[in-house]
Protein backbone atom coordinates (compact mmCIF):
# COMPACT_ATOMS: atom_id res chain seq x y z
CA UNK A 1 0.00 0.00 0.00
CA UNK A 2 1.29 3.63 -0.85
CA UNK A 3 0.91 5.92 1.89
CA UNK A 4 2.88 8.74 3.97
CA UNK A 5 3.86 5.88 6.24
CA UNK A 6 4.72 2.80 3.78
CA UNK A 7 8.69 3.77 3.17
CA UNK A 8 8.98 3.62 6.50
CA UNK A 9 7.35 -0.18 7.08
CA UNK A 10 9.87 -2.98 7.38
CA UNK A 11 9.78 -6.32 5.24
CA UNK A 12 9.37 -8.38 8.70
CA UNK A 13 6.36 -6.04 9.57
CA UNK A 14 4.57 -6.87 5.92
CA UNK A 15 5.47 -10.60 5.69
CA UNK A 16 4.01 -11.03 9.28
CA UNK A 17 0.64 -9.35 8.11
CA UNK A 18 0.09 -11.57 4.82
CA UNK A 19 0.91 -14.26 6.96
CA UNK A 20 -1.84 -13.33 9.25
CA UNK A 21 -4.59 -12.36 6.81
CA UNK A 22 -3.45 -15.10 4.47
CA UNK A 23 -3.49 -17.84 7.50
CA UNK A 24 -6.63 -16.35 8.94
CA UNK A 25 -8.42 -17.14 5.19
CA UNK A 26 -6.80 -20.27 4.86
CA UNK A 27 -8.34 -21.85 8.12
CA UNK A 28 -11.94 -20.59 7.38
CA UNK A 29 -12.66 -19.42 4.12
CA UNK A 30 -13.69 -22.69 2.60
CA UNK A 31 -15.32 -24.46 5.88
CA UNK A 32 -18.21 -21.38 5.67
CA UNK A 33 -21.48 -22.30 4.25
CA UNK A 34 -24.45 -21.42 4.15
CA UNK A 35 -26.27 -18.52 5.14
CA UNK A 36 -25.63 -16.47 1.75
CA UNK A 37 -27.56 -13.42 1.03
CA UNK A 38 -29.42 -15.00 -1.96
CA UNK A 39 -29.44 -12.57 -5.32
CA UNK A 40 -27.01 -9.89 -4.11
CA UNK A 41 -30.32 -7.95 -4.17
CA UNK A 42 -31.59 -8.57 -0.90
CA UNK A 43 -31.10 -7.53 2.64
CA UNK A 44 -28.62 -10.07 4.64
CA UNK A 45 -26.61 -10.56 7.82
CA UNK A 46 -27.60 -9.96 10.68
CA UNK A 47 -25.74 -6.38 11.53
CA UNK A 48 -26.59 -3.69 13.84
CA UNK A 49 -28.42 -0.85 12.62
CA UNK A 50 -26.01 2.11 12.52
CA UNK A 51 -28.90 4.64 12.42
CA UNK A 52 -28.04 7.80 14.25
CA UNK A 53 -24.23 7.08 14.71
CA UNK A 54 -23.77 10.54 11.75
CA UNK A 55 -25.13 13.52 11.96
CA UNK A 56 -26.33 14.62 8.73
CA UNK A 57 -27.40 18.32 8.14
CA UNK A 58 -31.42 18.89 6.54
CA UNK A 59 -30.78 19.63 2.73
CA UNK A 60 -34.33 19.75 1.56
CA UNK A 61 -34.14 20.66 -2.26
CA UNK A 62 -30.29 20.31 -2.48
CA UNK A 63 -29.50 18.42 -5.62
CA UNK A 64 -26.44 16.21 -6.29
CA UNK A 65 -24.70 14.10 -8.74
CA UNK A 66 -22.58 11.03 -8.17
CA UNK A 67 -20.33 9.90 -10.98
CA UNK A 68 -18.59 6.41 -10.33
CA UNK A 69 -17.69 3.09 -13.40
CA UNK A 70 -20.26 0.91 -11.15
CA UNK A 71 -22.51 -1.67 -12.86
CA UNK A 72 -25.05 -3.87 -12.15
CA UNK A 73 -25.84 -5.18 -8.92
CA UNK A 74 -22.72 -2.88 -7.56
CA UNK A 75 -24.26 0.62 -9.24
CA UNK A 76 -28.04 -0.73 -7.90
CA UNK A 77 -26.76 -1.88 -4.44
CA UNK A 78 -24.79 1.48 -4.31
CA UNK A 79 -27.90 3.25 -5.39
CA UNK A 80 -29.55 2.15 -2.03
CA UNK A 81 -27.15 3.99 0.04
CA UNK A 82 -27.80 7.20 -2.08
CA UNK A 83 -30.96 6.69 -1.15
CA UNK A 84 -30.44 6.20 2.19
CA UNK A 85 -28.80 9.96 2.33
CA UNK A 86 -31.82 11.21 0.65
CA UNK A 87 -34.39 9.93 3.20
CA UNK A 88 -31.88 11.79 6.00
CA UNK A 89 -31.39 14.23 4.29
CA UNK A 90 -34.04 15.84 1.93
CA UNK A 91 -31.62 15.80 -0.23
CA UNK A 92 -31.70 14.02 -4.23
CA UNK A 93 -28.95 12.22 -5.33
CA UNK A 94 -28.85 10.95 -9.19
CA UNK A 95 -25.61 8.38 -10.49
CA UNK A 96 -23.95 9.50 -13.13
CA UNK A 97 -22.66 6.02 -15.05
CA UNK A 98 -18.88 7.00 -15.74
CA UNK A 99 -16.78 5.11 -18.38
CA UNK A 100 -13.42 3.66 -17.95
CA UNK A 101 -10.71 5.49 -17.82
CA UNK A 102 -13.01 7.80 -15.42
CA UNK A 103 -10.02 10.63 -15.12
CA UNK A 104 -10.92 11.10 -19.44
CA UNK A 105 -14.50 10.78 -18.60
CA UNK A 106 -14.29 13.96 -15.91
CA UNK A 107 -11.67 15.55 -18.19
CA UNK A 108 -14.99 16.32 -20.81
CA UNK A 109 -17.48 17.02 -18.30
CA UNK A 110 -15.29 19.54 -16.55
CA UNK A 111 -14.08 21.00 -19.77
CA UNK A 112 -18.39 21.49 -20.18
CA UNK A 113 -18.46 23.45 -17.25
CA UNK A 114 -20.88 20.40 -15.72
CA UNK A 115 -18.60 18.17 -13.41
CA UNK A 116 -20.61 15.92 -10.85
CA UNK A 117 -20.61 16.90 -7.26
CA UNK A 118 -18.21 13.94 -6.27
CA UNK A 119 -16.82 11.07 -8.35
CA UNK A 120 -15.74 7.44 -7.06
CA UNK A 121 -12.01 7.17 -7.94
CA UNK A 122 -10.76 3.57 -8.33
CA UNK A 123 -6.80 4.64 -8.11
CA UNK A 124 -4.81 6.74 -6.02
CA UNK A 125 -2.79 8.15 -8.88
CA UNK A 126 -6.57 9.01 -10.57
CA UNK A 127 -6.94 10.99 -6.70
CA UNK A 128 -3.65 12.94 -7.33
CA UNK A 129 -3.98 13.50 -10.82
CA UNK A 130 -7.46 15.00 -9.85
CA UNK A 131 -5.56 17.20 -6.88
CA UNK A 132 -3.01 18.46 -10.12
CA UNK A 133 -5.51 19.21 -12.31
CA UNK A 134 -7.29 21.71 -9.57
CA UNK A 135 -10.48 19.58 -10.09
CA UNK A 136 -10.50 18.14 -6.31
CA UNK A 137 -11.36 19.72 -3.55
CA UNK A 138 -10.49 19.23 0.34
CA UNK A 139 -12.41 17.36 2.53
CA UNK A 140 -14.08 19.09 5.35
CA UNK A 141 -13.74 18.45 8.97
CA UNK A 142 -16.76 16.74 9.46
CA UNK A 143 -16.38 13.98 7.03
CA UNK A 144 -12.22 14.50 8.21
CA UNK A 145 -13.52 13.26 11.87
CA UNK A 146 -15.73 10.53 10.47
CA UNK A 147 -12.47 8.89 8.93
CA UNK A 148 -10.67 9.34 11.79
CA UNK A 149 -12.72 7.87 13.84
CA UNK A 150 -13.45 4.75 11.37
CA UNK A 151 -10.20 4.24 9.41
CA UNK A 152 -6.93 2.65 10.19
CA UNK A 153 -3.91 5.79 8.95
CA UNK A 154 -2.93 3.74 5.72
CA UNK A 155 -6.61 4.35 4.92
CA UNK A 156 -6.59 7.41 5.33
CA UNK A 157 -3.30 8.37 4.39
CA UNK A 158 -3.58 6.77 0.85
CA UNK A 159 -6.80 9.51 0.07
CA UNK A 160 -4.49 12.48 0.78
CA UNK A 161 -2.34 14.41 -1.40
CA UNK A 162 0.62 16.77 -0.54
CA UNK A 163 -0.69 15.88 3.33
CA UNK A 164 -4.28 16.96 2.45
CA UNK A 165 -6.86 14.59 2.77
CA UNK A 166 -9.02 14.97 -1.08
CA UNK A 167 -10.78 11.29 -0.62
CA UNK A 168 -13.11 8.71 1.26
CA UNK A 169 -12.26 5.42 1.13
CA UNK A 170 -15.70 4.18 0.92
CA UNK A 171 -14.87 0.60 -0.84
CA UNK A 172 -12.30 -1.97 -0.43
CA UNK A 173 -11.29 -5.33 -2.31
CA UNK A 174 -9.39 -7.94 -0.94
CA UNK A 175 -7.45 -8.95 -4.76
CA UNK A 176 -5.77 -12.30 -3.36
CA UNK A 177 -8.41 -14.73 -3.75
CA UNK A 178 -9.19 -17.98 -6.45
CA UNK A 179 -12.06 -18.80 -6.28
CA UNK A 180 -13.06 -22.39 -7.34
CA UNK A 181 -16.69 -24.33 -8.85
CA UNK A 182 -17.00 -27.06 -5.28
CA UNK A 183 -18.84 -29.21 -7.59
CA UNK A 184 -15.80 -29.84 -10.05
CA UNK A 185 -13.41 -30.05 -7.66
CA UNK A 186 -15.27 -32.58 -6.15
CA UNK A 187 -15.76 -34.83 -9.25
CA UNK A 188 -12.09 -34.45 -10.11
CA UNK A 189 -10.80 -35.19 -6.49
CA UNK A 190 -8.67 -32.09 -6.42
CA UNK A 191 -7.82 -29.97 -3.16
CA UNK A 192 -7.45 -26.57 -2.34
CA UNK A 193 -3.46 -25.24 -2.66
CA UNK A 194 -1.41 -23.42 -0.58
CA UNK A 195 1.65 -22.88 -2.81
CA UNK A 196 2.37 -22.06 -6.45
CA UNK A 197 3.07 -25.41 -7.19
CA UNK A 198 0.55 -27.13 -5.64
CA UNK A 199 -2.19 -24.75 -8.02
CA UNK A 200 -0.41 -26.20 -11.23
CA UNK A 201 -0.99 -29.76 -9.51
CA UNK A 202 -4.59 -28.99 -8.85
CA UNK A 203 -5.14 -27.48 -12.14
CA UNK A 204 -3.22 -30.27 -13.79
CA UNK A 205 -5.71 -32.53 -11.78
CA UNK A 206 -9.00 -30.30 -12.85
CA UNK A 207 -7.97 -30.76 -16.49
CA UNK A 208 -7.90 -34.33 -16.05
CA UNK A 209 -11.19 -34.73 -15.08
CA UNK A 210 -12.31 -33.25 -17.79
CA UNK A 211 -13.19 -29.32 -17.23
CA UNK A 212 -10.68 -26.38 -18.24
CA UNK A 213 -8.77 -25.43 -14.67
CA UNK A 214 -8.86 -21.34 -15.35
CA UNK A 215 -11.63 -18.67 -16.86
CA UNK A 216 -10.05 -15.16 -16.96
CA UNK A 217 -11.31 -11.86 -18.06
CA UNK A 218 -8.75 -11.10 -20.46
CA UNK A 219 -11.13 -8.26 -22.24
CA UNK A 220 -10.55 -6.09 -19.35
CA UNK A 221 -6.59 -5.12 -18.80
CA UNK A 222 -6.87 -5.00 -14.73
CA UNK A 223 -7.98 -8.34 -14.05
CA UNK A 224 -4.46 -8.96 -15.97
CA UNK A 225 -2.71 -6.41 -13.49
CA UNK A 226 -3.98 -8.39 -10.81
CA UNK A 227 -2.72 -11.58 -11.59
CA UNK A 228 1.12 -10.33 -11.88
CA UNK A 229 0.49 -7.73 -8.88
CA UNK A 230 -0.31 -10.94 -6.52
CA UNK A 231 2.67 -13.17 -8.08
CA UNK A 232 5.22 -10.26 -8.05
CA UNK A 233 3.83 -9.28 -4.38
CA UNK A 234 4.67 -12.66 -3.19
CA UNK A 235 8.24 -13.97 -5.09
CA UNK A 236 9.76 -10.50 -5.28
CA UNK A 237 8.65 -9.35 -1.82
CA UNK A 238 7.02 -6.34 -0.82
CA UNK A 239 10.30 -3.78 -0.91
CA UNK A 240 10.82 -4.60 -4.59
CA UNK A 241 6.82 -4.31 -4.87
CA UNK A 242 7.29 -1.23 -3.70
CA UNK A 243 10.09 0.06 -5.84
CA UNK A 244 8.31 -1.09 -9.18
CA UNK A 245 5.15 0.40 -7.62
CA UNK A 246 7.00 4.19 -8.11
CA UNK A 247 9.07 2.74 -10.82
CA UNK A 248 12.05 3.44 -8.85
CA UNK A 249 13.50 -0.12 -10.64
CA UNK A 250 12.96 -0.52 -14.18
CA UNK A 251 10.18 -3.13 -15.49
CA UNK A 252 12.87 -4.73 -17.28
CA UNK A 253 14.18 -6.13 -13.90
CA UNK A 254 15.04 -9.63 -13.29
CA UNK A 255 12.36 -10.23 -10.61
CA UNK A 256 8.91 -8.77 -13.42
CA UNK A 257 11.52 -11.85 -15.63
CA UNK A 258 10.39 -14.03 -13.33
CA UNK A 259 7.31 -13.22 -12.63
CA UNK A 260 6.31 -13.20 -16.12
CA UNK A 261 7.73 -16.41 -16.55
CA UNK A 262 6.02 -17.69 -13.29
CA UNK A 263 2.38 -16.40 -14.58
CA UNK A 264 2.81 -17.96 -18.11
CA UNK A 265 2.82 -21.76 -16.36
CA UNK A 266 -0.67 -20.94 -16.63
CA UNK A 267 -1.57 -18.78 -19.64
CA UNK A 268 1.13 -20.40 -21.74
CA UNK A 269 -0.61 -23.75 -20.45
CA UNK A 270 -2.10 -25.61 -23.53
CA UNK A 271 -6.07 -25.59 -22.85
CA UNK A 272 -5.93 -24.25 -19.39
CA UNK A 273 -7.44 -21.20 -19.88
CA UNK A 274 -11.47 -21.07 -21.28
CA UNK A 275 -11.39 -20.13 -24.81
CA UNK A 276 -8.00 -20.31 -25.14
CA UNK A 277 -6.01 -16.65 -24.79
CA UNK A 278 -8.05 -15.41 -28.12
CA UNK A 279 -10.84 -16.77 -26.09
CA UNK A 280 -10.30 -15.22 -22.98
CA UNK A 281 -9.07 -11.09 -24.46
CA UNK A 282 -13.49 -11.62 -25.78
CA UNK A 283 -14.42 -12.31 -21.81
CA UNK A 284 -15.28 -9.13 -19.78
CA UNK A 285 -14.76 -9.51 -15.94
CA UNK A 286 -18.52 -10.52 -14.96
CA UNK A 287 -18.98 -13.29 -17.61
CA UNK A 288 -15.20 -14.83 -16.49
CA UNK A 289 -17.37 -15.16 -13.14
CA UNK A 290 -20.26 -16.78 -14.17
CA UNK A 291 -19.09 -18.91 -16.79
CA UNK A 292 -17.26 -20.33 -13.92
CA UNK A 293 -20.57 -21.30 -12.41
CA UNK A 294 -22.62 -22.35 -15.02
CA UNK A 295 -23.45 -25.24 -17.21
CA UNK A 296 -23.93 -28.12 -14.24
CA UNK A 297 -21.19 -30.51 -14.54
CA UNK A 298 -19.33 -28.72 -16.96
CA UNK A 299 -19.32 -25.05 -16.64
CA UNK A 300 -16.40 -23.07 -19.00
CA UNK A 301 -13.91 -23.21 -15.84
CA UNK A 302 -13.24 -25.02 -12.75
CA UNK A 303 -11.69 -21.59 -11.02
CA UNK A 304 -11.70 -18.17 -11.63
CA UNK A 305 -8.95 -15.46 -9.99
CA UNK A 306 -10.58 -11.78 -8.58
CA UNK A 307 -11.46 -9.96 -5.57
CA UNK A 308 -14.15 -10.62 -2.76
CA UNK A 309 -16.09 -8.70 -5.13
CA UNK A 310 -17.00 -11.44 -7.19
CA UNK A 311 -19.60 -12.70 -4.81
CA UNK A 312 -22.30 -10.41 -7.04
CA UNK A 313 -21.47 -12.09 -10.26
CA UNK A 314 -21.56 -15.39 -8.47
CA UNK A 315 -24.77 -14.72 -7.11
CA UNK A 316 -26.27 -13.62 -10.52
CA UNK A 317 -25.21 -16.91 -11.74
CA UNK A 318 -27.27 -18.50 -9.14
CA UNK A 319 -24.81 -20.50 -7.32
CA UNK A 320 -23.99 -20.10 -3.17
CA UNK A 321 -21.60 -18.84 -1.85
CA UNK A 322 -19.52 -20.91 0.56
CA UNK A 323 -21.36 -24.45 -1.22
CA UNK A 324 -21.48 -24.11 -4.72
CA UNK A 325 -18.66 -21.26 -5.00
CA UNK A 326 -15.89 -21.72 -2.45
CA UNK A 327 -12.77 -19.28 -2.52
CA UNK A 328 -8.97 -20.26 -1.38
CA UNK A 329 -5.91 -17.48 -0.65
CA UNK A 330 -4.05 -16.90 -3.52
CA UNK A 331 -1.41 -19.35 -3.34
CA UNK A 332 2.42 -18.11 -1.87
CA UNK A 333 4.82 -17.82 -4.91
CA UNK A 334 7.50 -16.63 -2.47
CA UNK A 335 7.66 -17.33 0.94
CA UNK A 336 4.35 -15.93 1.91
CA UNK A 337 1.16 -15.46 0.27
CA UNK A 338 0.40 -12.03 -1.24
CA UNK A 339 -2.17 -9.63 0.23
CA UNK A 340 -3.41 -6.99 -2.39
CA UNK A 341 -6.07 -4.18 -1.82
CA UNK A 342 -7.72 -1.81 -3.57
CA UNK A 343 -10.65 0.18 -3.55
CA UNK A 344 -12.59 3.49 -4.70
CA UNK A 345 -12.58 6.82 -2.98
CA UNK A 346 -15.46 9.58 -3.20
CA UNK A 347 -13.83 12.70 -4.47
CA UNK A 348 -15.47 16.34 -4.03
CA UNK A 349 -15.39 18.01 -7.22
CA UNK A 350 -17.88 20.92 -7.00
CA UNK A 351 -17.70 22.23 -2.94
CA UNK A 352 -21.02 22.56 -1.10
CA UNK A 353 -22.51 22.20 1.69
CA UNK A 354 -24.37 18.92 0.56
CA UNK A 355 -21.05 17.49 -1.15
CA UNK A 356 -19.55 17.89 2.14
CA UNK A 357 -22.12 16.07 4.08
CA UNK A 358 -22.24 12.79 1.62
CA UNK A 359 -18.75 12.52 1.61
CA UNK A 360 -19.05 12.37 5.39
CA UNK A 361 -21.79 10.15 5.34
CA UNK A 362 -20.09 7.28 2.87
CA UNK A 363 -17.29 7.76 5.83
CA UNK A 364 -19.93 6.49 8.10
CA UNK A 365 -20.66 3.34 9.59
CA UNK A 366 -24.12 3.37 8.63
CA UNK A 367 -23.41 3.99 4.90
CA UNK A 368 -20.93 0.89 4.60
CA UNK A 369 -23.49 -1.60 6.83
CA UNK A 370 -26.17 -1.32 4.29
CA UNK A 371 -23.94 -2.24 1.47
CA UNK A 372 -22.51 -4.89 3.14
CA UNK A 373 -25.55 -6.37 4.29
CA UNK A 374 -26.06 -7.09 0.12
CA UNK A 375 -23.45 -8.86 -0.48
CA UNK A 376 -20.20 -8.12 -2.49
CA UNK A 377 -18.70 -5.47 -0.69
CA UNK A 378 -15.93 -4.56 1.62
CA UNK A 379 -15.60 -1.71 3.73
CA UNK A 380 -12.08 -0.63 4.86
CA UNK A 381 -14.75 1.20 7.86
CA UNK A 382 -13.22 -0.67 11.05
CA UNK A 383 -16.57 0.21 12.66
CA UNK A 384 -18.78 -1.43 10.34
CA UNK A 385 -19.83 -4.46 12.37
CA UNK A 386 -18.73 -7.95 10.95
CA UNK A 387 -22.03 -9.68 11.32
CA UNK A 388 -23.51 -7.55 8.72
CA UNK A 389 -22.06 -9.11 5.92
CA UNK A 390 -24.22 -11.55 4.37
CA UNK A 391 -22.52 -14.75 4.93
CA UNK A 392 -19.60 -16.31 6.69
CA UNK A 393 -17.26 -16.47 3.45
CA UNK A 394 -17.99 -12.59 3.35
CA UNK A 395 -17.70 -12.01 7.30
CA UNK A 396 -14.07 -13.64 7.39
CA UNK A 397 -12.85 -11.66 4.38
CA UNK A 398 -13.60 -8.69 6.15
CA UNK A 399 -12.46 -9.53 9.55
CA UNK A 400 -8.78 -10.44 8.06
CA UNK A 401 -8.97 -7.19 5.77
CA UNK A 402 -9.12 -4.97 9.15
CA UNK A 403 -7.09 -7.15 11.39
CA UNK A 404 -4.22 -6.50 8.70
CA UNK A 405 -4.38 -2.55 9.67
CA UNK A 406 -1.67 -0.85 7.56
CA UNK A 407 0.43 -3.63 6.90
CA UNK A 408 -0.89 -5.10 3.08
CA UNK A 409 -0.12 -3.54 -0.03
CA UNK A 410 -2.62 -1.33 -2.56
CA UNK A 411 -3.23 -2.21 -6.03
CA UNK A 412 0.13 -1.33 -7.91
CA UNK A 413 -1.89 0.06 -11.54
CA UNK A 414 -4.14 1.64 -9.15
CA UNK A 415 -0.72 3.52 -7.77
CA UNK A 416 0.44 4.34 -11.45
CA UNK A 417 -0.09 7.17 -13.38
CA UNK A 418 -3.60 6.62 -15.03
CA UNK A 419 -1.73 6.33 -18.76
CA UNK A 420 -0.02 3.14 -17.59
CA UNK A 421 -1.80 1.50 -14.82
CA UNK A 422 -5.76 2.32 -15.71
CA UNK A 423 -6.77 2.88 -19.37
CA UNK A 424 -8.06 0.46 -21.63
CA UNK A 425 -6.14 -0.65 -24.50
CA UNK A 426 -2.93 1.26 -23.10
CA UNK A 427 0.11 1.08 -20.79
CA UNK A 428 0.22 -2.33 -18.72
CA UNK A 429 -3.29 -3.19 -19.77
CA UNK A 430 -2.83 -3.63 -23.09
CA UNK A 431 0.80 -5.26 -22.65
CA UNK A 432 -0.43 -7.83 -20.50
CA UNK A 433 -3.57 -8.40 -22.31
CA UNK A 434 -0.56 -9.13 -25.47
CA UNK A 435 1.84 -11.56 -23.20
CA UNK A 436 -2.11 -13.26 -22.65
CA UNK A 437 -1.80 -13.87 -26.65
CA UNK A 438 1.78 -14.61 -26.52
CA UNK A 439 3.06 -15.79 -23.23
CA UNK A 440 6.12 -16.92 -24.43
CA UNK A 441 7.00 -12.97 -25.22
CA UNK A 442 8.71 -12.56 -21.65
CA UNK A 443 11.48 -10.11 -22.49
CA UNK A 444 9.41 -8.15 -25.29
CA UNK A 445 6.63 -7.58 -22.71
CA UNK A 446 9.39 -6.59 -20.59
CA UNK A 447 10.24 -4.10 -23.13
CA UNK A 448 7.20 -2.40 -23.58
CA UNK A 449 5.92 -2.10 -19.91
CA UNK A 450 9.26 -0.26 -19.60
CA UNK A 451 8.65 2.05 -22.28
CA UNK A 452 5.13 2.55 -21.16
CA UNK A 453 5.85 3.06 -17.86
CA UNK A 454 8.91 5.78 -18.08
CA UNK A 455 6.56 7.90 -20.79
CA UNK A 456 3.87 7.34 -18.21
CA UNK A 457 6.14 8.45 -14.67
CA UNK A 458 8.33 11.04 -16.59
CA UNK A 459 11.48 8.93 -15.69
């Protein structure tokens, strides 16, 4: 994780933490079952109402818009905490559906003199290059004290620019999860891994029995990002993670060598990726979900890599979580399993009284609980309480993503300047999305990240 605080962390202090939020997933993740909130559309878990813990001014006739790349079940479940606001408030709220890269898509609106009130940044380097532009502005003390009083500092710290806090952290993602169709694994006798190795030996075993071991959303460049983050986190360690993170070491290293050439064991695997990798660049990141959870007996894919997240696409595809769906750590590479974050921050871009007050109130408790109680969400809110997550699968995830505090790492694109790390068809995107086509292209993809990244960083 980038913050004020991360150059000063030591590699003991980080290994110890993914060992802890790794171990802590490891020894419950796949013995929870049942209680799952159903369609993602429904109220679950069995929370306390936060009602009352915010105090929320009267904005009757106040008007606001809400810009964020949210679809689905994730825009309609968000929707319901906008709503929320409103009923408090007096106050309307209307969603503004944003297009990737969302910096390009607030570039035009505030070159039309018709920005939205606040916008939901999914990267840090999106947050600063918001801050440059002059678009962003400060948060006030109100929703200042709400994060204080909710958020670990690396939470806090990683929404601030120049030592001035510009966003709300109002959604996490724990990015170091697999997981896995219970039903295949099953039939083919395989077992959950622990290690690098042992995945190849359960995949090997998955594509014995008949179904292809991996489905991945190739058509979108960050589930790509994602997949080498988590390897590189965990065989290069988190100082070098670091380092490439600011591109203070070239992407021509030896350690992005080998982790290249550790992530094409799979997608240089003959047949063990659904579709094959022309296949795969066609699949966007919901139907790499589902077609992992469809078709009985012999759905597209026995596993599919992504964030806690995923719970909403595997509930549209009808299967439970914790029976049908079960979910495993990302395996340790290295000596330790990777933890990777990220998450989306609420951004005041036009100041006002109103803007103020629902950034403070996504700071809230009571904002977070009634997304969480839906299902495929996770609040970085410490005081959101656990049991309002809709399931045990859900509950754990969230209990190991506070108990790590500071000590995990943020989304390395989502640190990068937005030209390399977050826009479609560009930078790392598109280079991994061509080592998908050609994993045997180590040193050429090598070669391009490098020159993406040093037009990108100015270095």
């Amino acid at each position: 994780m980038r913050s004020t605080s991360s150059k000063n962390r030591t590699s003991r202090a980080a290994r110890t933490a993914a060992v802890v939020f790794a171990g802590a997933l490891a020894l419950s993740l796949t013995a929870c079952g049942g209680d799952d909130g159903g369609d993602g559309n429904e109220q679950g878990g069995s929370g306390k109402e936060t009602a009352g813990t915010v105090t929320l001014p009267k904005l009757d006739g106040e008007t606001l818009e809400v810009a964020a790349v949210w679809t689905g079940a994730e825009q309609e479940n968000f929707k319901k905490v906008l709503a929320e606001f409103e009923k408090r408030t007096g106050a309307t709220v209307t969603f503004v559906p944003a297009q990737d890269p969302i910096i390009n898509f607030l570039g035009s609106k505030v070159a039309g003199g018709q920005p939205p009130d606040i916008a939901m940044l999914p990267q840090p380097g999106a947050i600063k290059q918001a801050v440059d532009k002059k678009w962003a502005k400060p948060i006030g003390a109100d929703a200042v004290k709400e994060l204080q009083e909710n958020y670990s500092q690396g939470w806090q710290d990683i929404g601030k620019v120049g030592g001035k806090q510009y966003g709300v952290y109002y959604k996490a993602a724990n990015k170091s999860l697999i997981w896995y169709n219970n039903a295949v694994f099953e039939n083919a006798g395989a077992s959950e891994p622990k290690t690098w190795d042992e995945l190849l030996t359960t995949a090997q075993t998955v594509y014995d029995s008949g179904v292809t071991p991996f489905s991945v959303g190739g058509a979108e460049g960050w589930t790509l990002t994602d997949w080498f983050e988590n390897i590189y986190l965990s065989q290069a360690g988190p100082e070098k993670y670091d380092q490439l993170a600011r591109h203070e070491i070239k992407w021509t290293d030896p350690s992005v060598k080998d982790a290249l050439t550790t992530l094409a064991q799979v997608w240089g695997k003959k047949d063990y990726v659904a579709g094959g990798p022309t296949g795969a660049l066609q699949v966007d990141f919901p139907t790499s979900v589902t077609q992992t959870f469809t078709g009985g007996d012999q759905p597209k894919a026995a596993m599919v890599y992504e964030g806690d997240f995923a719970q909403v696409n595997i509930t549209q595809a009808k299967a439970e979580v914790g029976t049908d769906a079960k979910v495993f750590p990302f395996p340790a590479v290295g000596d330790t399993a990777p933890v990777v974050s990220g998450g989306d921050a609420a951004v005041i871009l036009q100041d006002s009284k109103a803007a103020q007050a629902l950034a403070t109130w996504l700071a809230s408790p009571d904002a977070a609980t009634i997304q969480a109680k839906l299902g495929g969400y996770l609040s970085p809110n410490k005081n959101v309480d656990n049991s309002a997550y809709p399931n045990a699968v859900q509950q754990k995830i969230a209990k190991a993503l506070i108990d790590s505090g500071d000590d995990f790492r943020f989304d390395m694109s989502d640190q990068a300047p937005q030209a390399f790390g977050g826009t479609p068809g560009k930078g790392e995107w598109k280079a991994l999305q061509d080592f998908l086509k050609n994993p045997s292209d180590v040193a050429g993809t090598q070669r391009t990240l490098e020159a993406d990244a040093a037009a990108a960083y100015g270095n």
